[in-house]
C-alpha atoms as a PDB file:
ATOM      1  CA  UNK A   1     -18.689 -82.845 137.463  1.00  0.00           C
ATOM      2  CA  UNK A   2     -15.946 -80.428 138.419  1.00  0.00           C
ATOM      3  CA  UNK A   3     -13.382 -80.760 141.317  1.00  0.00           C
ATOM      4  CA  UNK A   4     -11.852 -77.622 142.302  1.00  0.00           C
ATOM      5  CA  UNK A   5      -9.221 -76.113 144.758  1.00  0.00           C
ATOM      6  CA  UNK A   6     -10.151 -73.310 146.281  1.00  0.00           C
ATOM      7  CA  UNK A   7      -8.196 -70.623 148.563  1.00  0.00           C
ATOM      8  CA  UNK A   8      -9.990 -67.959 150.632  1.00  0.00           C
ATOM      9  CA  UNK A   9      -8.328 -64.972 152.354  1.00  0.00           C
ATOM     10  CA  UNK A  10     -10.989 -64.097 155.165  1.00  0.00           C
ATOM     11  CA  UNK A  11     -11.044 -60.736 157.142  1.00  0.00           C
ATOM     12  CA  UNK A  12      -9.944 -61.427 160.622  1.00  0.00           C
ATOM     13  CA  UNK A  13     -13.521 -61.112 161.677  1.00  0.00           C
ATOM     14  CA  UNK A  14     -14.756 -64.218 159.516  1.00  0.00           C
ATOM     15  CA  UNK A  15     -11.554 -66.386 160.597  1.00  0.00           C
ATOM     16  CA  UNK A  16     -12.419 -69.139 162.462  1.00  0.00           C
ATOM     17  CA  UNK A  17     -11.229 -68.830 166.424  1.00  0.00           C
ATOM     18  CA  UNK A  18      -8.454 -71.537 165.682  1.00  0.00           C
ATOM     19  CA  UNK A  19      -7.460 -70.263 162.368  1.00  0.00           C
ATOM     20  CA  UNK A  20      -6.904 -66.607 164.151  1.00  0.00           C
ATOM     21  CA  UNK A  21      -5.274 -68.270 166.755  1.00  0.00           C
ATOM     22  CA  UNK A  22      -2.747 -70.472 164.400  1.00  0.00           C
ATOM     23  CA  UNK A  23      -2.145 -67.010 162.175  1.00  0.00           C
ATOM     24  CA  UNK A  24      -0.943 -65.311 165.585  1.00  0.00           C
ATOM     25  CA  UNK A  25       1.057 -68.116 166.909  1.00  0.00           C
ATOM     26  CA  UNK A  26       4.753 -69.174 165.196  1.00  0.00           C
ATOM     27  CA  UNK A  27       4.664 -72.598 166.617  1.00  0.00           C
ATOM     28  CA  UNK A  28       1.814 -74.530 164.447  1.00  0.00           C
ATOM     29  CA  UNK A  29       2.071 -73.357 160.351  1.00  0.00           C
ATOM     30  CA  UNK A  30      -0.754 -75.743 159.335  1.00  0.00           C
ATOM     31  CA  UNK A  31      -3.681 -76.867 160.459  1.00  0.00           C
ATOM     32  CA  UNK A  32      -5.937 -79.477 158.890  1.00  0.00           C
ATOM     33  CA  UNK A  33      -9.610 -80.555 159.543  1.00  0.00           C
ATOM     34  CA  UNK A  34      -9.688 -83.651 158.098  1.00  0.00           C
ATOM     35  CA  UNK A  35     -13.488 -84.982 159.313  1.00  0.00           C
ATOM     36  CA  UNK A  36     -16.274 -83.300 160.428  1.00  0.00           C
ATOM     37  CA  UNK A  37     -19.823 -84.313 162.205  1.00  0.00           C
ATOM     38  CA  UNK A  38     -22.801 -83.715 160.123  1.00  0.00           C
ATOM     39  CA  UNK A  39     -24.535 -82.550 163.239  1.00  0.00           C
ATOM     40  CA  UNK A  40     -24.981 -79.575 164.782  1.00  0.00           C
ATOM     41  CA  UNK A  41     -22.255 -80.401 168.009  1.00  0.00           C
ATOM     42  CA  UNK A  42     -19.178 -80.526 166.258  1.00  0.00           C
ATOM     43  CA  UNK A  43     -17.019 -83.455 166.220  1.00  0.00           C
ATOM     44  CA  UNK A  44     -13.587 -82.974 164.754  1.00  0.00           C
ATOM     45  CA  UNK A  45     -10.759 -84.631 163.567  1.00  0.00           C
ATOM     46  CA  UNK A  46      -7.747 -82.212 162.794  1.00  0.00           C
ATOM     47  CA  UNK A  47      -4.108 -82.739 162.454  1.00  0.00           C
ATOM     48  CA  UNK A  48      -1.269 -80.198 163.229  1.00  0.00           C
ATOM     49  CA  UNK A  49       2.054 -79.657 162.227  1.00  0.00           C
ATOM     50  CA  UNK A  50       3.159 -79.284 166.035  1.00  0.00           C
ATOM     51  CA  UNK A  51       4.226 -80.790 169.321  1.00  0.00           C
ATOM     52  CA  UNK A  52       0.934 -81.394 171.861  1.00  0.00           C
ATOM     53  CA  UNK A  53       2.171 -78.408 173.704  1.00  0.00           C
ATOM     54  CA  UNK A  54       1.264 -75.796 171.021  1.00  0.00           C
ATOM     55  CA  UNK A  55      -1.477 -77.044 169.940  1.00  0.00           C
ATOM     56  CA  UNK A  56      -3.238 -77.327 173.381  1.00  0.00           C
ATOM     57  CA  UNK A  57      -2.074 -73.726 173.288  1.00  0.00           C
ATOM     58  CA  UNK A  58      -4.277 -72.954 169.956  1.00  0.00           C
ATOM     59  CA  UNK A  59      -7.077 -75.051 171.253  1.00  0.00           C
ATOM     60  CA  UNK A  60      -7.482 -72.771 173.778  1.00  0.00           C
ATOM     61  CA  UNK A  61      -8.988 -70.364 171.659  1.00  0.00           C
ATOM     62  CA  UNK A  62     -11.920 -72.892 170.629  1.00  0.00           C
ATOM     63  CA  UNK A  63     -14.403 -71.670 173.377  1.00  0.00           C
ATOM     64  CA  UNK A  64     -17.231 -74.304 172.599  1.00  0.00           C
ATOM     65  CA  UNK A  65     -14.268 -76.707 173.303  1.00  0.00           C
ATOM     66  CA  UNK A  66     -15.727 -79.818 175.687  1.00  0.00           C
ATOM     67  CA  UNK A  67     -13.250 -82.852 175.051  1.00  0.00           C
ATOM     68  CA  UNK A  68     -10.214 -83.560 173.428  1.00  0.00           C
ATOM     69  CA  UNK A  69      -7.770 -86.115 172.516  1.00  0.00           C
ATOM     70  CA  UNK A  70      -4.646 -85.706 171.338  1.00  0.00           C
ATOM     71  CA  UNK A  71      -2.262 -88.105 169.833  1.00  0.00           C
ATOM     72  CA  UNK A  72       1.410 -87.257 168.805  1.00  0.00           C
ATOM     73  CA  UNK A  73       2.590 -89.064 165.230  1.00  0.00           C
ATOM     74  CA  UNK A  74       5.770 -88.481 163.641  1.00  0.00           C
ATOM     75  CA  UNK A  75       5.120 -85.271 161.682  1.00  0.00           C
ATOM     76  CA  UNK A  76       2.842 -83.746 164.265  1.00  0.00           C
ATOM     77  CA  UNK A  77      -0.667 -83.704 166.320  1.00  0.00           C
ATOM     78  CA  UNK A  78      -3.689 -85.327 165.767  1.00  0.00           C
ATOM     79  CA  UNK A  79      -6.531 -83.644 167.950  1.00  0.00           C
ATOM     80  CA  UNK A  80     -10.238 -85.673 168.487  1.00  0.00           C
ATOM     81  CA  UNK A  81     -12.430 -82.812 169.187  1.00  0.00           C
ATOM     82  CA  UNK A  82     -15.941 -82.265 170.596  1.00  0.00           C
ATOM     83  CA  UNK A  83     -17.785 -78.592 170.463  1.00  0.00           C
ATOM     84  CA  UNK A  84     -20.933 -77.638 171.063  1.00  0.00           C
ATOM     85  CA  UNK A  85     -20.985 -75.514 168.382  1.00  0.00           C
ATOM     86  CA  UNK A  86     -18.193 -74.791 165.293  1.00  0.00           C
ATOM     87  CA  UNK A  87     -17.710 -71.771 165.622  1.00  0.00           C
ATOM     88  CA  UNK A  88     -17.679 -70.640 161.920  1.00  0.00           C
ATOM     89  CA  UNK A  89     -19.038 -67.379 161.522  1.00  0.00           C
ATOM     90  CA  UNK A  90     -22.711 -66.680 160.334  1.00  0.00           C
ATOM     91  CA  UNK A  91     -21.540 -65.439 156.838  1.00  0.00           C
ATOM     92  CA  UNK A  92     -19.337 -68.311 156.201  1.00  0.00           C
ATOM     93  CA  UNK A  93     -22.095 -70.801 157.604  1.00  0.00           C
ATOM     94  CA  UNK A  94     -24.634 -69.291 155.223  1.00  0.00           C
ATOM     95  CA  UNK A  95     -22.879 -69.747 152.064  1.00  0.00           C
ATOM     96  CA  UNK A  96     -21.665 -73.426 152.860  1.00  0.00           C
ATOM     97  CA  UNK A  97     -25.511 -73.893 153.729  1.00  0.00           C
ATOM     98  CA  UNK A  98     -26.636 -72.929 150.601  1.00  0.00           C
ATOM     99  CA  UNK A  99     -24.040 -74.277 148.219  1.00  0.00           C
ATOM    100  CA  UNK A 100     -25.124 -77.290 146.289  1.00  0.00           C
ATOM    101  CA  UNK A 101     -21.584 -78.895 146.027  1.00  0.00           C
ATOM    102  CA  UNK A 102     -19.991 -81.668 148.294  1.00  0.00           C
ATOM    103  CA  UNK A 103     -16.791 -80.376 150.386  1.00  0.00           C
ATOM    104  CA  UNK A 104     -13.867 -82.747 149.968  1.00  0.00           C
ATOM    105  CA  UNK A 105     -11.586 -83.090 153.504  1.00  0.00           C
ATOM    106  CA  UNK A 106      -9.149 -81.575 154.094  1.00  0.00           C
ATOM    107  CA  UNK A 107      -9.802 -78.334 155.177  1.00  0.00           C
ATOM    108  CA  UNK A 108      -6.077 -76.384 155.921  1.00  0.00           C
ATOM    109  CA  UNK A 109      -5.645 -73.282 157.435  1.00  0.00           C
ATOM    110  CA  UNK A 110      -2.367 -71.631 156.785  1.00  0.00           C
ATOM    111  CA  UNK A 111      -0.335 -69.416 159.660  1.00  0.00           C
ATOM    112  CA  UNK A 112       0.551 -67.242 156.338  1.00  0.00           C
ATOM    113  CA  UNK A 113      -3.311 -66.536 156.166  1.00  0.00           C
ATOM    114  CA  UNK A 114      -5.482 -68.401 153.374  1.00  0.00           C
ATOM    115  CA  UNK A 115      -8.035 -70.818 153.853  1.00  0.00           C
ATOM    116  CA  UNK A 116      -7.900 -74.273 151.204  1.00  0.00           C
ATOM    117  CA  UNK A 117     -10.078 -76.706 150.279  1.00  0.00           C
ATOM    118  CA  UNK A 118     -11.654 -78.314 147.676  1.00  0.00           C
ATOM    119  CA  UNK A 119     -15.167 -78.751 146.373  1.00  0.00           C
ATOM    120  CA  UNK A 120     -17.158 -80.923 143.964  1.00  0.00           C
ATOM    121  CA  UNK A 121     -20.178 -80.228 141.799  1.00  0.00           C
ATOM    122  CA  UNK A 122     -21.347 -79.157 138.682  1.00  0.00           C
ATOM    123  CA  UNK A 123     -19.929 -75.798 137.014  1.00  0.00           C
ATOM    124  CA  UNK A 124     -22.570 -73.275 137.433  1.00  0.00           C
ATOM    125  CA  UNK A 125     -22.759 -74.732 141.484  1.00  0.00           C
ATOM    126  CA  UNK A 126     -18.992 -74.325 141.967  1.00  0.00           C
ATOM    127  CA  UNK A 127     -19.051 -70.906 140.297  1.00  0.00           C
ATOM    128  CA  UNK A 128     -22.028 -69.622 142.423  1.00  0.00           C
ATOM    129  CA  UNK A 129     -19.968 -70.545 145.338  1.00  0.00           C
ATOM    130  CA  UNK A 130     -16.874 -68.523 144.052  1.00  0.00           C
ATOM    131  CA  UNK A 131     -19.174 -65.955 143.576  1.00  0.00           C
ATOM    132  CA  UNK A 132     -20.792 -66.378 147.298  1.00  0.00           C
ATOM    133  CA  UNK A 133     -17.029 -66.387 148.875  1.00  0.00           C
ATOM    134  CA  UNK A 134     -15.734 -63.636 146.872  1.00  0.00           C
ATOM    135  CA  UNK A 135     -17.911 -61.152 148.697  1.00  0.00           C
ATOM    136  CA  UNK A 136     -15.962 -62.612 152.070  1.00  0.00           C
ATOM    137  CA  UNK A 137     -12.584 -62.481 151.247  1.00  0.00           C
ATOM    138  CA  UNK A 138      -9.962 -62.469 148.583  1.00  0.00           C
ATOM    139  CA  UNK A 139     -10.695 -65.938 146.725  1.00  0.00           C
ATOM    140  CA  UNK A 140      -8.137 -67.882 143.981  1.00  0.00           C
ATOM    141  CA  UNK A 141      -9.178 -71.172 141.990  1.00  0.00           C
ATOM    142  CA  UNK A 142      -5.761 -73.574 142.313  1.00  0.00           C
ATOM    143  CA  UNK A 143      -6.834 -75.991 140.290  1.00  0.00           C
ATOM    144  CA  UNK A 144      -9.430 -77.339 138.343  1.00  0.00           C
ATOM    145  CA  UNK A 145      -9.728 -81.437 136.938  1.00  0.00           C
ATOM    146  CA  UNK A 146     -13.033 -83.598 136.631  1.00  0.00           C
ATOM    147  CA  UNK A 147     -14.054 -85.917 139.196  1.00  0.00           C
ATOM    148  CA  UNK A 148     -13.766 -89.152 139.326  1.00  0.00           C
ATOM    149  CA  UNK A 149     -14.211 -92.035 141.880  1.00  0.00           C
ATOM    150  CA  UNK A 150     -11.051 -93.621 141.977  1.00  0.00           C
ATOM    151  CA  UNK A 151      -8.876 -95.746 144.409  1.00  0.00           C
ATOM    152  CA  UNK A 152      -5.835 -94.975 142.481  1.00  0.00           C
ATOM    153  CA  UNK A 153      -2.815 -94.740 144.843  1.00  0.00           C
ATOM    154  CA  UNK A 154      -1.248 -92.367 142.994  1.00  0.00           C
ATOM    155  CA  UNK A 155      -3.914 -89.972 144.262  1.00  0.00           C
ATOM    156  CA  UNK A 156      -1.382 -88.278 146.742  1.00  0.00           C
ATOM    157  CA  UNK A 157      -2.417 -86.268 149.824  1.00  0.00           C
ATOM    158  CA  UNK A 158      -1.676 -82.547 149.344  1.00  0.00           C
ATOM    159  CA  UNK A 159       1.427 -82.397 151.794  1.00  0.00           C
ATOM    160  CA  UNK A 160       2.848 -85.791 149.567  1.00  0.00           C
ATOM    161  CA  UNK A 161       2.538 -84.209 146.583  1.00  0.00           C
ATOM    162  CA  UNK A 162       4.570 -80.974 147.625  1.00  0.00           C
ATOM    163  CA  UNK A 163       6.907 -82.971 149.256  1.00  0.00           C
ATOM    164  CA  UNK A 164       7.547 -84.462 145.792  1.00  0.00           C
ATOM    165  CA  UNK A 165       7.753 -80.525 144.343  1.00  0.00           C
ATOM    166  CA  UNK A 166      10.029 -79.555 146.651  1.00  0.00           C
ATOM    167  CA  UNK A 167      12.398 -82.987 145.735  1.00  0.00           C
ATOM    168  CA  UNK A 168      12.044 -81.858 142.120  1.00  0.00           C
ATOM    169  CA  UNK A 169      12.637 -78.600 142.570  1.00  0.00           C
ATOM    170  CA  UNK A 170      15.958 -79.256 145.206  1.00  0.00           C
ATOM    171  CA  UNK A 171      17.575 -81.554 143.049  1.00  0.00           C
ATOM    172  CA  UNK A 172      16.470 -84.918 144.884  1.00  0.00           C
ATOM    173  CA  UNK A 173      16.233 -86.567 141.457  1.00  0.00           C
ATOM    174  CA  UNK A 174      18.703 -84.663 139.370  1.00  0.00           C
ATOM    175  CA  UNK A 175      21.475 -87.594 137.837  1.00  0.00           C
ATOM    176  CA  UNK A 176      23.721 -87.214 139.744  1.00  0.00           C
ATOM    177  CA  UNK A 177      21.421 -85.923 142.762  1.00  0.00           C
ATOM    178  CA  UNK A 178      22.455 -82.157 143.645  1.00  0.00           C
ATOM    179  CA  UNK A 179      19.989 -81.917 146.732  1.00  0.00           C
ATOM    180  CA  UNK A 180      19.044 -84.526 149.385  1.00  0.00           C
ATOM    181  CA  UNK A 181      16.328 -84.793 152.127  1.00  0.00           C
ATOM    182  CA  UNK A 182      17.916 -82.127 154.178  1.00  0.00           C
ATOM    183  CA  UNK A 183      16.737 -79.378 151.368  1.00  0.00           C
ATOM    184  CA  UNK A 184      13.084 -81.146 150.952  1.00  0.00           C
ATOM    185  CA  UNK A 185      12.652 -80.625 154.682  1.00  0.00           C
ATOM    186  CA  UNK A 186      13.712 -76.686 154.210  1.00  0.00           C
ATOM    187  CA  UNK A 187      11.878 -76.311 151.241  1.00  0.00           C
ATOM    188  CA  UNK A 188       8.896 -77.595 153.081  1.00  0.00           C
ATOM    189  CA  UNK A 189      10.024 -76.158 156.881  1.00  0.00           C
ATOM    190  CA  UNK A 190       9.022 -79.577 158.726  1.00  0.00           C
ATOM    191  CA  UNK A 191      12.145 -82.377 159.845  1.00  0.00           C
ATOM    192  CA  UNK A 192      13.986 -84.140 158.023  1.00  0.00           C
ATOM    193  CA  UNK A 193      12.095 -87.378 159.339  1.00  0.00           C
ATOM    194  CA  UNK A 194       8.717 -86.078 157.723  1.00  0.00           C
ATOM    195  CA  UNK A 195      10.115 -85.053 154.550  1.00  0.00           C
ATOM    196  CA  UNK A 196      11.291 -88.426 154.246  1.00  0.00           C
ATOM    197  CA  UNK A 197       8.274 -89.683 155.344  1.00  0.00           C
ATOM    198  CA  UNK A 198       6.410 -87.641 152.542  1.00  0.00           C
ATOM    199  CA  UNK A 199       9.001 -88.465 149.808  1.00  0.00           C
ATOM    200  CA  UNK A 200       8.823 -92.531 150.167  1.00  0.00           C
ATOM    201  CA  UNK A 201       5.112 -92.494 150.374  1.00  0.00           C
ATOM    202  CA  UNK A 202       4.505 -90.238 147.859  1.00  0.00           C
ATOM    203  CA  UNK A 203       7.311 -92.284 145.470  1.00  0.00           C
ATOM    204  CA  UNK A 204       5.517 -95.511 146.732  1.00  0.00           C
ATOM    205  CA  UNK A 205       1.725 -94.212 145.268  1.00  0.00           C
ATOM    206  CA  UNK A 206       3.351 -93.285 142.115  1.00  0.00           C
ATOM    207  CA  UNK A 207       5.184 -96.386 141.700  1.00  0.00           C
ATOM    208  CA  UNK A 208       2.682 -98.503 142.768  1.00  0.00           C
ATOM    209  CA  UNK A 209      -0.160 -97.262 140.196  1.00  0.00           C
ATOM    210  CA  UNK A 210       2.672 -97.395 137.130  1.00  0.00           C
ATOM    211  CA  UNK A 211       3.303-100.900 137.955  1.00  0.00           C
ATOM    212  CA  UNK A 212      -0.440-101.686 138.091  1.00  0.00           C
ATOM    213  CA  UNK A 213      -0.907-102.950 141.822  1.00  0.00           C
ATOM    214  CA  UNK A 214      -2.682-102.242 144.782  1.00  0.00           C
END
């Protein structure tokens, strides 16, 4: 089996009511739904790169919205959500109904636009979904690597592993260093405390599987 990256440029018409509302906003950049219900009320759990403030301003847009719960960390918002419905429209509903892959959390919507996410399956499933989506919206592949069921820390979340880019790319690990946390928090537009944040766990994973512990 295949895992694979995808990102989806929808027509504003087929954006979801909170993606539309994040694109139109400047104060959240990134939203990510990072656990879903398999029912047909929606229960949520999504995380956003902004204070409580904005994203009870983006939530407003969510008009199946019942309850939510909201919970500041360090880097930004985690929302609890319950829906009576999700709100996806019928074209994008009907092609995650019908493809035979498994969806792998997170979902992120961007404020620049695309949709990401990542599905597993075999070859001919994933590329009849590509197929399905590319009659939607403007679709790329990111990346492409087998599956495998693994605990291996040195799987890093999406957001640790370009927080690592961005140190590479900076100068965080040139000898002697030319760039320091400061940049990686540019590079990545988020404070310096979550770029830091990022940058030791991320360095912690990596470590941590090359030294062969747990």
């Amino acid at each position: 089996m295949k895992q694979v990256q995808f990102s989806i440029e929808y027509p504003d018409r087929l954006r979801h009511p909170l993606h539309r509302a994040v694109v139109d906003t400047d104060s959240v950049s990134r939203a990510e739904l990072l656990m879903w219900s398999p029912t047909a009320d929606a229960t949520t759990l999504l995380w956003f790169d902004a204070d409580p403030d904005a994203v009870r301003a983006v939530l407003s847009a969510i008009e199946s919205l019942a309850e939510r719960s909201l919970v500041r960390d360090g880097g930004g918002t985690y929302a609890f959500l319950s829906q009576a419905a999700y709100e996806f429209p019928d074209p994008v509903l009907e092609v995650v109904a019908d493809a035979a892959v498994i969806f792998v959390p997170p979902v992120v919507f961007s404020s620049s636009g695309p949709v990401t996410f990542e599905a597993v399956g075999e070859a001919s499933a994933l590329s009849d979904l590509r197929e399905s989506l590319s009659a939607l919206g403007a679709i790329e592949i990111e990346r492409v690597r087998p599956f495998a069921r693994s605990s291996s820390p040195s799987r890093l979340t999406e957001r640790q592993a370009a927080a690592l880019d961005a140190a590479v790319s900076v100068g965080y690990y040139e000898v002697p260093r030319t760039g320091s946390i400061v940049d990686v928090a540019a590079a990545l537009d988020c404070a310096t405390s979550t770029a830091g944040e990022l940058v030791r766990k991320a360095e912690s994973a990596v470590l941590r599987e090359y030294a062969g512990t747990e």
